[in-house]
PDB file of N, CA and C in Angstrom:
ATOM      1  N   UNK A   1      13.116 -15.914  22.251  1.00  0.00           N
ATOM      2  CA  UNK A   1      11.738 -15.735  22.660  1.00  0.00           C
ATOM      3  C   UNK A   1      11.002 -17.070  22.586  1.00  0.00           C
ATOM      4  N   UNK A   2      10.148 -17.239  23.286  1.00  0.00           N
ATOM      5  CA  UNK A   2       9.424 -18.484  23.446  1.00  0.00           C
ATOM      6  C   UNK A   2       8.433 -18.127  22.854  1.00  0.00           C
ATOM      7  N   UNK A   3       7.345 -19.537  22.196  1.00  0.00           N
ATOM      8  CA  UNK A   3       6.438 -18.991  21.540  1.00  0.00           C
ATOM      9  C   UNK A   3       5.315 -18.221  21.991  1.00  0.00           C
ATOM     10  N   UNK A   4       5.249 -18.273  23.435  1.00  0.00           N
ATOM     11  CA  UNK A   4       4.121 -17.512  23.932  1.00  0.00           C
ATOM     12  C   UNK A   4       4.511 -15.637  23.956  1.00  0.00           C
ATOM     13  N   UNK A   5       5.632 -15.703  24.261  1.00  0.00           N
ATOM     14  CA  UNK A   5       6.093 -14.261  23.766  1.00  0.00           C
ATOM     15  C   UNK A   5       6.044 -13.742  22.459  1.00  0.00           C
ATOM     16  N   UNK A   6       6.284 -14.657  21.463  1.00  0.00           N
ATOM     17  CA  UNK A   6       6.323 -14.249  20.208  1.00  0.00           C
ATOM     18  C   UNK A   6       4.932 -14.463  19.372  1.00  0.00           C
ATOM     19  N   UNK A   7       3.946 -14.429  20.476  1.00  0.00           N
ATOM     20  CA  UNK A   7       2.678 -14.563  19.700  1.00  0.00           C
ATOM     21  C   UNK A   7       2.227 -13.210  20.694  1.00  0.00           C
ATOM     22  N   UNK A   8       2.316 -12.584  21.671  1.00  0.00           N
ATOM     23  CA  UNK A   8       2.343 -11.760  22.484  1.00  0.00           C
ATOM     24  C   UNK A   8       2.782 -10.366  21.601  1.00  0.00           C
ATOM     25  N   UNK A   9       3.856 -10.083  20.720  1.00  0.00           N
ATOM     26  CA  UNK A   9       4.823  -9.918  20.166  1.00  0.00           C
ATOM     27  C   UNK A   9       4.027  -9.243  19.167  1.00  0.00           C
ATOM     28  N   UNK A  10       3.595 -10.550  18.499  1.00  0.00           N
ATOM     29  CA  UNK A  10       2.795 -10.374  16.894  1.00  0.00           C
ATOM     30  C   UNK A  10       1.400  -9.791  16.926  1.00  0.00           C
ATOM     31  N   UNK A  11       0.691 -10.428  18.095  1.00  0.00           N
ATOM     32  CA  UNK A  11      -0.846  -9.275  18.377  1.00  0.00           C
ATOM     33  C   UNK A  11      -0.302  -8.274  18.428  1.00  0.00           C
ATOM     34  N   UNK A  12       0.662  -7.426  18.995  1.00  0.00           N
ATOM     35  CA  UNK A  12       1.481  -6.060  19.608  1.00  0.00           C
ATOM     36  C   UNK A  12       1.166  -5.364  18.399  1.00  0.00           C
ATOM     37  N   UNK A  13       2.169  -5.626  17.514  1.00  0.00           N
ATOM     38  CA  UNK A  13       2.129  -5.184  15.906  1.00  0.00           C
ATOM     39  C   UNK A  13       1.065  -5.446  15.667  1.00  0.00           C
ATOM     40  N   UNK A  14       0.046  -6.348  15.234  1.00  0.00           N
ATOM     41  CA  UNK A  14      -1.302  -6.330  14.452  1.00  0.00           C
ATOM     42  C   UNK A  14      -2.141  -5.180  15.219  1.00  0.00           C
ATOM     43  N   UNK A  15      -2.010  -4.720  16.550  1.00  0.00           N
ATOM     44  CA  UNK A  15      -2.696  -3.739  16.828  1.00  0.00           C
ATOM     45  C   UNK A  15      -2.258  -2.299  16.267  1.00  0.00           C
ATOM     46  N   UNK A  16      -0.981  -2.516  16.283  1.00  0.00           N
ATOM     47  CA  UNK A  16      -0.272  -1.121  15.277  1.00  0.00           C
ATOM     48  C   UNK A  16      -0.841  -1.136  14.116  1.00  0.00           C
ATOM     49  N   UNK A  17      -0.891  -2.376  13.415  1.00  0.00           N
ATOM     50  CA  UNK A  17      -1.847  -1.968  12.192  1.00  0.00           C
ATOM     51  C   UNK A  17      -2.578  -1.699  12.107  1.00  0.00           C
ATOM     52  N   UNK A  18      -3.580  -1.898  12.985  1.00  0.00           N
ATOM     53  CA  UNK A  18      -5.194  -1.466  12.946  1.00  0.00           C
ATOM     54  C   UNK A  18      -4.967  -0.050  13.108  1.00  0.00           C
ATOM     55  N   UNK A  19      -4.699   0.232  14.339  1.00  0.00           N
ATOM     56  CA  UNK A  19      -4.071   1.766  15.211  1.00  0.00           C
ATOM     57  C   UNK A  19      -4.341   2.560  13.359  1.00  0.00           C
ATOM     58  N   UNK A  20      -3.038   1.840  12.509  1.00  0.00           N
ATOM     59  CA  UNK A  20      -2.528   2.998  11.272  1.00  0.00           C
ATOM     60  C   UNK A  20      -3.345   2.881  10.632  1.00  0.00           C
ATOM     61  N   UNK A  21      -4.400   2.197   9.934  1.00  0.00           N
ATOM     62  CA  UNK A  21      -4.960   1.732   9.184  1.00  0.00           C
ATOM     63  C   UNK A  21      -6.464   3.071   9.694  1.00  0.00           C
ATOM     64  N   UNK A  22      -7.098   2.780  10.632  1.00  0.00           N
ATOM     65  CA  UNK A  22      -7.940   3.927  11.014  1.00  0.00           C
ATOM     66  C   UNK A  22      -7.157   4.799  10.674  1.00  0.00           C
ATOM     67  N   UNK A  23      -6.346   5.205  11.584  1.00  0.00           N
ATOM     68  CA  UNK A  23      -6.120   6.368  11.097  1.00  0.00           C
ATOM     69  C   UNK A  23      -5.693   7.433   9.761  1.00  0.00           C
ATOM     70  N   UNK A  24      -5.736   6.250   9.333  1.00  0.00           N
ATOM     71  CA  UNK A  24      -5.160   6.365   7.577  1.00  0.00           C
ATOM     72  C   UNK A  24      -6.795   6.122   6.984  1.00  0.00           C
ATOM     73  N   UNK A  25      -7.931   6.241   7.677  1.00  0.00           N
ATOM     74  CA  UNK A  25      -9.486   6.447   7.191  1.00  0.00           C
ATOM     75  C   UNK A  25      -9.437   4.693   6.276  1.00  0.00           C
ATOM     76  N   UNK A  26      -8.454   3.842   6.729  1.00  0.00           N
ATOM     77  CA  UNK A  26      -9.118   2.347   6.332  1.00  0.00           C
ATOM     78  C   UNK A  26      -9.992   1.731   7.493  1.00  0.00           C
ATOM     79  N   UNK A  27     -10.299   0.352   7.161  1.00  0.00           N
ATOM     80  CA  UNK A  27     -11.034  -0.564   8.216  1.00  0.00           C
ATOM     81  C   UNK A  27      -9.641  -1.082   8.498  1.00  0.00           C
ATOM     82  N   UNK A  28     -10.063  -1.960   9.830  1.00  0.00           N
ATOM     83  CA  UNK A  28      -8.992  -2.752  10.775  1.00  0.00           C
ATOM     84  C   UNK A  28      -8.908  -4.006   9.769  1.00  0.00           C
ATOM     85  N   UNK A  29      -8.171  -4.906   9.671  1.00  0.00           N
ATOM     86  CA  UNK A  29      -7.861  -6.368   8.710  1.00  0.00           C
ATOM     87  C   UNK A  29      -9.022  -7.086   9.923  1.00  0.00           C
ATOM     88  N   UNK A  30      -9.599  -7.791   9.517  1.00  0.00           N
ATOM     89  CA  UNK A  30     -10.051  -8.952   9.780  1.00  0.00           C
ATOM     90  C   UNK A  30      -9.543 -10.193   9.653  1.00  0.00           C
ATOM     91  N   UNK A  31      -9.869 -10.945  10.650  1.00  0.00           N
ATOM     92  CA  UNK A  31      -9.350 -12.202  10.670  1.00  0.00           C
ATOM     93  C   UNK A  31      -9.213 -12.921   9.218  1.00  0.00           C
ATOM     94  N   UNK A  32     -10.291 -12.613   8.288  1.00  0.00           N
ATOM     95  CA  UNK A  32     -10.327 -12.991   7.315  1.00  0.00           C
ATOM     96  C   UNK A  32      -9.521 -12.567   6.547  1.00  0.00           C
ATOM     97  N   UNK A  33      -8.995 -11.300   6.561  1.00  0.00           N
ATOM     98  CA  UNK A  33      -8.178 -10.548   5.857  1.00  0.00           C
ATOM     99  C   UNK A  33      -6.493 -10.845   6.156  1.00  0.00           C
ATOM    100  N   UNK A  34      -6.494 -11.171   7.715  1.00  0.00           N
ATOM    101  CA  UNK A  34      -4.975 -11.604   7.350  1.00  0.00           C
ATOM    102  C   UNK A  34      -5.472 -13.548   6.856  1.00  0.00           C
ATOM    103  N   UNK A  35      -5.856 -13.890   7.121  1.00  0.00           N
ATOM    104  CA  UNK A  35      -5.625 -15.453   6.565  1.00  0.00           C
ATOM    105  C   UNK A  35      -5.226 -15.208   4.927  1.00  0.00           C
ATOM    106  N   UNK A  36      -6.232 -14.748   4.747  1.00  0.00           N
ATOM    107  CA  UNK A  36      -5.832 -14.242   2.995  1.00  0.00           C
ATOM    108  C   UNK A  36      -4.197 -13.437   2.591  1.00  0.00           C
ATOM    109  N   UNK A  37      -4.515 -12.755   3.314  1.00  0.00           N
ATOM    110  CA  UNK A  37      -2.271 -12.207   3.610  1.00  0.00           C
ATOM    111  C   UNK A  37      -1.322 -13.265   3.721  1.00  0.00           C
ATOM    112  N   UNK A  38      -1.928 -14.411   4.609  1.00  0.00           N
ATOM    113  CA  UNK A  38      -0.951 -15.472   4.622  1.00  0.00           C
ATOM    114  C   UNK A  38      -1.164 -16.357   3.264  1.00  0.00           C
ATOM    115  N   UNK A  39      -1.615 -16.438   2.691  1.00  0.00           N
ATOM    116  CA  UNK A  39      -1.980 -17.185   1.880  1.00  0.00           C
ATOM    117  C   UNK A  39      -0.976 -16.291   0.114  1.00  0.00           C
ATOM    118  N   UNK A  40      -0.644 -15.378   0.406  1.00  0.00           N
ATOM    119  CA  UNK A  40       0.184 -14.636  -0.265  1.00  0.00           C
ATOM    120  C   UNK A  40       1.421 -14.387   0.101  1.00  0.00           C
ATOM    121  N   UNK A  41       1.764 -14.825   1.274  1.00  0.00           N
ATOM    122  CA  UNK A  41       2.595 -14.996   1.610  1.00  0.00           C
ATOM    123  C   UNK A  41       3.374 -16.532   1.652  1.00  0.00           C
ATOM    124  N   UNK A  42       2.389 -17.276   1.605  1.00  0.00           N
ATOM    125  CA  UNK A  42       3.021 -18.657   1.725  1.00  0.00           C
ATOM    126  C   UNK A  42       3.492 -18.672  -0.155  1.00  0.00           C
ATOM    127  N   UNK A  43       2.611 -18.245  -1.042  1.00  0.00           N
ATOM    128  CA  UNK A  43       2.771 -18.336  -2.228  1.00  0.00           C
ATOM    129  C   UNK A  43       4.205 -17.599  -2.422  1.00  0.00           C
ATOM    130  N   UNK A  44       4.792 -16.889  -1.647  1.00  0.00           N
ATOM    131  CA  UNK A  44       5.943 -15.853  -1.690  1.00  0.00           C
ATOM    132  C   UNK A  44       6.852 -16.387  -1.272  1.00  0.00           C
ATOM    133  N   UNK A  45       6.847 -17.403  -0.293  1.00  0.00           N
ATOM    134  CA  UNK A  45       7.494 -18.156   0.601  1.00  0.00           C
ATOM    135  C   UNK A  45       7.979 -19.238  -0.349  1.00  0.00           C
ATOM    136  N   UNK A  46       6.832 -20.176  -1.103  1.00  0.00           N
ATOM    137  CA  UNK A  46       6.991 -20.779  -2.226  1.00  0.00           C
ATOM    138  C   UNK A  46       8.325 -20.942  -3.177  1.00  0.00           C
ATOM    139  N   UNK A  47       8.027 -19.201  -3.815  1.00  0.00           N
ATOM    140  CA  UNK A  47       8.804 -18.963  -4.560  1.00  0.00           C
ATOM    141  C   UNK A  47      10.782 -18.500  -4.444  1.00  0.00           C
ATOM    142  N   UNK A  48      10.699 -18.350  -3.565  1.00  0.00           N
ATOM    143  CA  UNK A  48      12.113 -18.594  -2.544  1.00  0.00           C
ATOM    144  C   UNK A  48      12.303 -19.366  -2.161  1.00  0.00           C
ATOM    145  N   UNK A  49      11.638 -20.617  -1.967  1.00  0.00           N
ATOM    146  CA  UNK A  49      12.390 -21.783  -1.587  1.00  0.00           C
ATOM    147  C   UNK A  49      12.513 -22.465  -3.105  1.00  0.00           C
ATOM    148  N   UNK A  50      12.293 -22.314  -3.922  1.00  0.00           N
ATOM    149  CA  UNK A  50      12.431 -22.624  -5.474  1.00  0.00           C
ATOM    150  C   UNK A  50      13.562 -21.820  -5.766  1.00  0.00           C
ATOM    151  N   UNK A  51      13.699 -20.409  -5.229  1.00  0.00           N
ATOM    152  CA  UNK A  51      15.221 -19.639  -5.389  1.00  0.00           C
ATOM    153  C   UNK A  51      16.702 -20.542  -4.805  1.00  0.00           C
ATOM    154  N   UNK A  52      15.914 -20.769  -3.518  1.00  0.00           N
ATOM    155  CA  UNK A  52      16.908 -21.233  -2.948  1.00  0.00           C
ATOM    156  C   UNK A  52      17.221 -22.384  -3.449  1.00  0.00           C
ATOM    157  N   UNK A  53      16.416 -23.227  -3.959  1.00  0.00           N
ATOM    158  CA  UNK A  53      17.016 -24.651  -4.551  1.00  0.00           C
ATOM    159  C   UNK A  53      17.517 -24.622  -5.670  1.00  0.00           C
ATOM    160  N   UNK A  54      17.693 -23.444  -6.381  1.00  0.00           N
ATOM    161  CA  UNK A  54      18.271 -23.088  -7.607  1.00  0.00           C
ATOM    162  C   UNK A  54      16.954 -23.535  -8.773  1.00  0.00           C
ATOM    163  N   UNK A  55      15.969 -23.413  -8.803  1.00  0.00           N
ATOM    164  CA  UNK A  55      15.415 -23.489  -9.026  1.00  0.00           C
ATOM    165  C   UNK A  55      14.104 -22.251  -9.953  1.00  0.00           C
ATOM    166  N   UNK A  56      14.870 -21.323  -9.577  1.00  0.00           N
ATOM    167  CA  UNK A  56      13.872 -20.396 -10.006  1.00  0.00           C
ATOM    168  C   UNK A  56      15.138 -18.829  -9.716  1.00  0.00           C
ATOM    169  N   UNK A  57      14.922 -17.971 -10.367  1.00  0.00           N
ATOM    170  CA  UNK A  57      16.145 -16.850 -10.285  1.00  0.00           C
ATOM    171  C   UNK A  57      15.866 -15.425  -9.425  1.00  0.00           C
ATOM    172  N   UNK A  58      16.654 -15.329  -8.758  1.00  0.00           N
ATOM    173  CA  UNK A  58      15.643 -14.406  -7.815  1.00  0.00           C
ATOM    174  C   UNK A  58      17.213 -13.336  -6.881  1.00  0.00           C
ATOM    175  N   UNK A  59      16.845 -12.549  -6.892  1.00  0.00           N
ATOM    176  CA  UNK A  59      18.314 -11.680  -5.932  1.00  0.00           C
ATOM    177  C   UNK A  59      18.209 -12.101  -4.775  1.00  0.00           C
ATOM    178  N   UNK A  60      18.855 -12.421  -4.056  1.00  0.00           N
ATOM    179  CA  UNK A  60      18.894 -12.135  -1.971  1.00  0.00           C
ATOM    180  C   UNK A  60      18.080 -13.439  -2.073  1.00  0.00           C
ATOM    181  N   UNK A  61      17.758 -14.702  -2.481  1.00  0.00           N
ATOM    182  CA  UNK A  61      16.898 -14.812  -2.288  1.00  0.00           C
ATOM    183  C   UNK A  61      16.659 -15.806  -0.721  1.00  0.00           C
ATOM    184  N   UNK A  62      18.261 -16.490  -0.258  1.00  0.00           N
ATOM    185  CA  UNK A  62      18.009 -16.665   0.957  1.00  0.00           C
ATOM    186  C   UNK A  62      17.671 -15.772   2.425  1.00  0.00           C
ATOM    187  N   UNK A  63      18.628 -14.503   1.966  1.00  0.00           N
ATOM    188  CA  UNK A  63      17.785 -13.420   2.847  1.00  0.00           C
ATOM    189  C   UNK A  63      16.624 -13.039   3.022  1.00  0.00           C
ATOM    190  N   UNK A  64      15.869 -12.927   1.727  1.00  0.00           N
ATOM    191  CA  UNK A  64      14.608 -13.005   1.554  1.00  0.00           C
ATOM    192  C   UNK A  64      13.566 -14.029   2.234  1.00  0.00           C
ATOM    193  N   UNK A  65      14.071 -15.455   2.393  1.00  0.00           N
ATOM    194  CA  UNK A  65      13.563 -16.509   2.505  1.00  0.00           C
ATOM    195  C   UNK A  65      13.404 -16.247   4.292  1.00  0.00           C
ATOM    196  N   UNK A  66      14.192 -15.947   5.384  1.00  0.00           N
ATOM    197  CA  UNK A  66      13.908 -15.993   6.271  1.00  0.00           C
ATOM    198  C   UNK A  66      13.063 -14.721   7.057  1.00  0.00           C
ATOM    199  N   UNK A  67      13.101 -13.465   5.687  1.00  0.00           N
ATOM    200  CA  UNK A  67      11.749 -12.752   6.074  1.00  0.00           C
ATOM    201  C   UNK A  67      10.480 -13.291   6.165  1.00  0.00           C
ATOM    202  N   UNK A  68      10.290 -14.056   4.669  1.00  0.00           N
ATOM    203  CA  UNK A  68       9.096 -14.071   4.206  1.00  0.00           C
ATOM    204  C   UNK A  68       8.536 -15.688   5.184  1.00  0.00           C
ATOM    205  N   UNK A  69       9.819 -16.253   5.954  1.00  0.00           N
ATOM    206  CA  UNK A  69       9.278 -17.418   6.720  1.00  0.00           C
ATOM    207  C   UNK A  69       8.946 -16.816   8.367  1.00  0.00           C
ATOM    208  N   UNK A  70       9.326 -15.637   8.800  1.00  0.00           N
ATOM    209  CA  UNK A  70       8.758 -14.415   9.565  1.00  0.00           C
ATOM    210  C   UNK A  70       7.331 -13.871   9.363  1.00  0.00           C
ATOM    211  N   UNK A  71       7.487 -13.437   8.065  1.00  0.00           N
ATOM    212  CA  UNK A  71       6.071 -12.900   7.692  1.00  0.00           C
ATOM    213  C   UNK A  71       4.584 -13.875   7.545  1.00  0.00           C
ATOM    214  N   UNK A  72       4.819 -15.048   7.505  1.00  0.00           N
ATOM    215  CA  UNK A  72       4.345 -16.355   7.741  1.00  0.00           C
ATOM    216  C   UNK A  72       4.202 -16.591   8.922  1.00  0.00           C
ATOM    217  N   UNK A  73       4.923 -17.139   9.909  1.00  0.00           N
ATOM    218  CA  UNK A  73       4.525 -17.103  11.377  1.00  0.00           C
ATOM    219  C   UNK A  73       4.036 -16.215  11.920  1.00  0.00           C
ATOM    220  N   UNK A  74       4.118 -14.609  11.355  1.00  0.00           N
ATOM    221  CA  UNK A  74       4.031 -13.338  12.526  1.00  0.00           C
ATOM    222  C   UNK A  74       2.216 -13.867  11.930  1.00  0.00           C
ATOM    223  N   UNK A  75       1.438 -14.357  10.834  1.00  0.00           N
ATOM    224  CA  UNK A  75       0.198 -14.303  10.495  1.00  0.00           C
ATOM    225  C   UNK A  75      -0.502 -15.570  11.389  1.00  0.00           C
ATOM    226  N   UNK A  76       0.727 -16.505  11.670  1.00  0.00           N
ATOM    227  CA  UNK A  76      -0.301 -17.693  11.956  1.00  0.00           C
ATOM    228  C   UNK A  76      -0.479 -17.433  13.675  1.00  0.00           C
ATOM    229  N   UNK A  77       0.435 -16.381  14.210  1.00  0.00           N
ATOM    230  CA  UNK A  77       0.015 -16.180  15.652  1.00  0.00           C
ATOM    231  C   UNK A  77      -0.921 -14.880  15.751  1.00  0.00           C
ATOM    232  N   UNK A  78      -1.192 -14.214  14.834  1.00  0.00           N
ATOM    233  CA  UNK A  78      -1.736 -13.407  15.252  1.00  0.00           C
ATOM    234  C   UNK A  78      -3.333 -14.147  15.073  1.00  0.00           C
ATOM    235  N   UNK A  79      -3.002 -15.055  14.047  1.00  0.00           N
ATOM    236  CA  UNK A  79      -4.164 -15.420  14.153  1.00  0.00           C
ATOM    237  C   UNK A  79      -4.906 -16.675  14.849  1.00  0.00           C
ATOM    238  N   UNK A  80      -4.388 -17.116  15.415  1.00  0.00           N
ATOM    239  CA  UNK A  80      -3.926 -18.114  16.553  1.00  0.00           C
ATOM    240  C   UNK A  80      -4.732 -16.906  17.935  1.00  0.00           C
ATOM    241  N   UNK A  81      -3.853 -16.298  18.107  1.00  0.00           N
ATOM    242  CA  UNK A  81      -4.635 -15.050  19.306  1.00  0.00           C
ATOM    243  C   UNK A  81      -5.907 -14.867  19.073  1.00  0.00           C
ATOM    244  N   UNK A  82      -5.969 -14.950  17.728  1.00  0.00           N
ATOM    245  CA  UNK A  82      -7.160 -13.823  17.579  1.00  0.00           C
ATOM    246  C   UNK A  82      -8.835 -15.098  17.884  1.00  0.00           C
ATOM    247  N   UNK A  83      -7.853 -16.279  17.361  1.00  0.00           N
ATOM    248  CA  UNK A  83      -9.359 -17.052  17.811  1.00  0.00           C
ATOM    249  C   UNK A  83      -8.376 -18.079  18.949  1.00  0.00           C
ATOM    250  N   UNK A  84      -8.259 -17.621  19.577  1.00  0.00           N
ATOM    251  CA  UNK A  84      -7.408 -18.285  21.228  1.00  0.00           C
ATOM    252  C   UNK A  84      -7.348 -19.905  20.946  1.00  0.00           C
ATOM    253  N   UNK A  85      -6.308 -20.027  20.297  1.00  0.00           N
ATOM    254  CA  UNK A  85      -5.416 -21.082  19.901  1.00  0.00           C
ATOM    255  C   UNK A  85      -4.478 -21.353  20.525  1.00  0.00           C
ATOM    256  N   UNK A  86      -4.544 -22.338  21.550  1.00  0.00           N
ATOM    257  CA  UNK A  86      -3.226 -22.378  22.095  1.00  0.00           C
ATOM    258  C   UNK A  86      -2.281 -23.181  21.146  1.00  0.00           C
ATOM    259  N   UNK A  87      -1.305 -22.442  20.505  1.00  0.00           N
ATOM    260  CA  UNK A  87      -0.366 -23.264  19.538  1.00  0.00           C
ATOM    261  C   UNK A  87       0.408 -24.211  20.295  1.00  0.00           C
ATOM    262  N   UNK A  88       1.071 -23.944  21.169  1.00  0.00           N
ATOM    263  CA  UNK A  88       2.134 -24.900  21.930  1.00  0.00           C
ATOM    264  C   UNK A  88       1.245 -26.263  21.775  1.00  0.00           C
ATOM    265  N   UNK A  89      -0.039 -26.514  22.706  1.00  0.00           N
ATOM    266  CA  UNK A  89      -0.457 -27.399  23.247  1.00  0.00           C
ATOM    267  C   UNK A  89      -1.455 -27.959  21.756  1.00  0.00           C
ATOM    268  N   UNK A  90      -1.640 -27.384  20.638  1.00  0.00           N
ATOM    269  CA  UNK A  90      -1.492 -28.273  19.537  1.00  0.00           C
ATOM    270  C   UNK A  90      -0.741 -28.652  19.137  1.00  0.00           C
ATOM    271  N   UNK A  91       0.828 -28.227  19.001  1.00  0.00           N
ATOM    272  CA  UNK A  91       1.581 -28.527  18.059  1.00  0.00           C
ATOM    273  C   UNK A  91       2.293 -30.176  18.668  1.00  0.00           C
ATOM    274  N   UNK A  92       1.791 -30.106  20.231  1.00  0.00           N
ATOM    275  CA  UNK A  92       2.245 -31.314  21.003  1.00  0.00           C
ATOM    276  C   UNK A  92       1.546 -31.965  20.797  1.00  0.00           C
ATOM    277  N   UNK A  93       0.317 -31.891  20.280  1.00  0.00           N
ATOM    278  CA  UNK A  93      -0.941 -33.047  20.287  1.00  0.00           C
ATOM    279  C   UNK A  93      -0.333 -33.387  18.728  1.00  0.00           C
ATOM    280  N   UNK A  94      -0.794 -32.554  17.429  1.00  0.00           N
ATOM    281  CA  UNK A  94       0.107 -33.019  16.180  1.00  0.00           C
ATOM    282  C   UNK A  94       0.745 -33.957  15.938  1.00  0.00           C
ATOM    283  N   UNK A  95       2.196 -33.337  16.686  1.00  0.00           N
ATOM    284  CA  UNK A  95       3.610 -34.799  16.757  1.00  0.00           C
ATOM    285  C   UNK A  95       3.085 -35.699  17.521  1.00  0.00           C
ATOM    286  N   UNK A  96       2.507 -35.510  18.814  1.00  0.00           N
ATOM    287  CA  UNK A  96       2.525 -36.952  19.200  1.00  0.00           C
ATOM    288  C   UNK A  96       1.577 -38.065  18.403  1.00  0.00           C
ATOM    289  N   UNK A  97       0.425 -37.095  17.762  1.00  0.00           N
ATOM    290  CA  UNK A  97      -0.291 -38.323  16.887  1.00  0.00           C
ATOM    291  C   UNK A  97       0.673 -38.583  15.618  1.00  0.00           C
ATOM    292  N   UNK A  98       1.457 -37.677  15.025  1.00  0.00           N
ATOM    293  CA  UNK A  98       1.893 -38.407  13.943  1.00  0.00           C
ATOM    294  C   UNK A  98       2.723 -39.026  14.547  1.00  0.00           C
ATOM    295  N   UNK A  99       3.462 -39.198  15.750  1.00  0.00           N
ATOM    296  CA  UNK A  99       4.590 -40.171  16.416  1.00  0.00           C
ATOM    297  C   UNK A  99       3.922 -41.272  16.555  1.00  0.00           C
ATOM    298  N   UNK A 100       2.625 -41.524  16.900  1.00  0.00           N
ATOM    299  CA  UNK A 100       1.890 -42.579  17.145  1.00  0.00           C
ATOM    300  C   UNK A 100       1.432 -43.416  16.123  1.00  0.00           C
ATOM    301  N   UNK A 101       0.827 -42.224  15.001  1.00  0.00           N
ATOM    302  CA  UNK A 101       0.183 -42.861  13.530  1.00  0.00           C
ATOM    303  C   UNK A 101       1.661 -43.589  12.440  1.00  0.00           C
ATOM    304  N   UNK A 102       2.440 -42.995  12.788  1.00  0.00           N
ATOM    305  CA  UNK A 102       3.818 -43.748  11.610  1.00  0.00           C
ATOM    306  C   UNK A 102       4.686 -44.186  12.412  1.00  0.00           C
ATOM    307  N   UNK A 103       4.939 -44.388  14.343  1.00  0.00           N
ATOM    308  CA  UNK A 103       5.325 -45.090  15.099  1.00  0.00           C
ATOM    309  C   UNK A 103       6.986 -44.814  15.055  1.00  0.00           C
ATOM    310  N   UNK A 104       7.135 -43.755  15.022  1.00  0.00           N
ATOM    311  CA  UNK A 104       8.648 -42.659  14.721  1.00  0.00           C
ATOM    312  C   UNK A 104       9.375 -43.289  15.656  1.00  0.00           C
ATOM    313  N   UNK A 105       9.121 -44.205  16.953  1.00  0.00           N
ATOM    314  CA  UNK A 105      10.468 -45.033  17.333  1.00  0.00           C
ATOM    315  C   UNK A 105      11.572 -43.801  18.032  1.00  0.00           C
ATOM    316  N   UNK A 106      12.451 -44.314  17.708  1.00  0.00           N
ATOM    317  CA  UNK A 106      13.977 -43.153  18.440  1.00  0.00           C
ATOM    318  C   UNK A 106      14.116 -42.161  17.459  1.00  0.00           C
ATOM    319  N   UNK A 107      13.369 -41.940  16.648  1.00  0.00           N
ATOM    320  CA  UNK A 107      13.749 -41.272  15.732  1.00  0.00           C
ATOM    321  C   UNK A 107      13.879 -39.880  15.882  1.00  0.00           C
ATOM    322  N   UNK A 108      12.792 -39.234  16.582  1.00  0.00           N
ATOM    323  CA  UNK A 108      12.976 -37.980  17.407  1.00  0.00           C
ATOM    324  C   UNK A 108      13.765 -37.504  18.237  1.00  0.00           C
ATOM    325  N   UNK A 109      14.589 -38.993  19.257  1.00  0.00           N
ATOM    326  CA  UNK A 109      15.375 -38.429  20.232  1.00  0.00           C
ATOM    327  C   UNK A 109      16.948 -38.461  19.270  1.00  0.00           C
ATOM    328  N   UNK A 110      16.860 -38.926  18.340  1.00  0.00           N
ATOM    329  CA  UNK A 110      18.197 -38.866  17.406  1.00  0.00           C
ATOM    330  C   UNK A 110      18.459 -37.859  17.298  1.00  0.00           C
ATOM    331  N   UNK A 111      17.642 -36.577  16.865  1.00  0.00           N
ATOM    332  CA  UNK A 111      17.966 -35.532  16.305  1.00  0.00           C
ATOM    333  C   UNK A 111      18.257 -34.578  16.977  1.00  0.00           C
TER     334      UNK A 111
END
């Protein structure tokens, strides 16, 4: 999937949540409300990559690690949609300034 699908993808589901959430007599998450989700999630994310470096003791914890790096992106596109972010066409502006600001050379086409 390309990222425009997989942000396509992730609004899909965030509307299922809302959908359950009424109907389960809650409010819909707010923008504010998932940023704060991600923010518990990155802390979760954290702690599995400390598993994974042997670092901290944890079951599954590389299986774990590529949920919780899922559950992380599925927040930053939904919320990306939600205030019309085009991610692609930042993430190109980003690299090319840090390609420009530390002058990365061939270093990109190496890899």
């Amino acid at each position: 999937m390309d990222l425009d699908a997989l942000r396509v993808r992730a609004a899909a589901i965030a509307e299922l949540y809302d959908r359950h959430n009424i109907a389960a007599g809650r409010e819909p998450w707010r923008s504010s409300d998932l940023a704060l989700g991600f923010v518990g999630d990155v802390g979760d994310l954290a702690k599995l990559v400390l598993a994974v470096d042997g670092r901290r003791e944890t079951t599954d914890a590389h299986q774990r690690l590529g949920h919780e790096l899922a559950d992380c992106l599925w927040s930053v596109l939904v919320l990306a949609d939600r205030y019309r972010v085009d991610l692609a066409t930042e993430f190109a502006r980003l690299t090319a300034a840090i390609e420009q600001q530390i002058g990365a050379g061939d270093v990109c086409e190496t890899r």
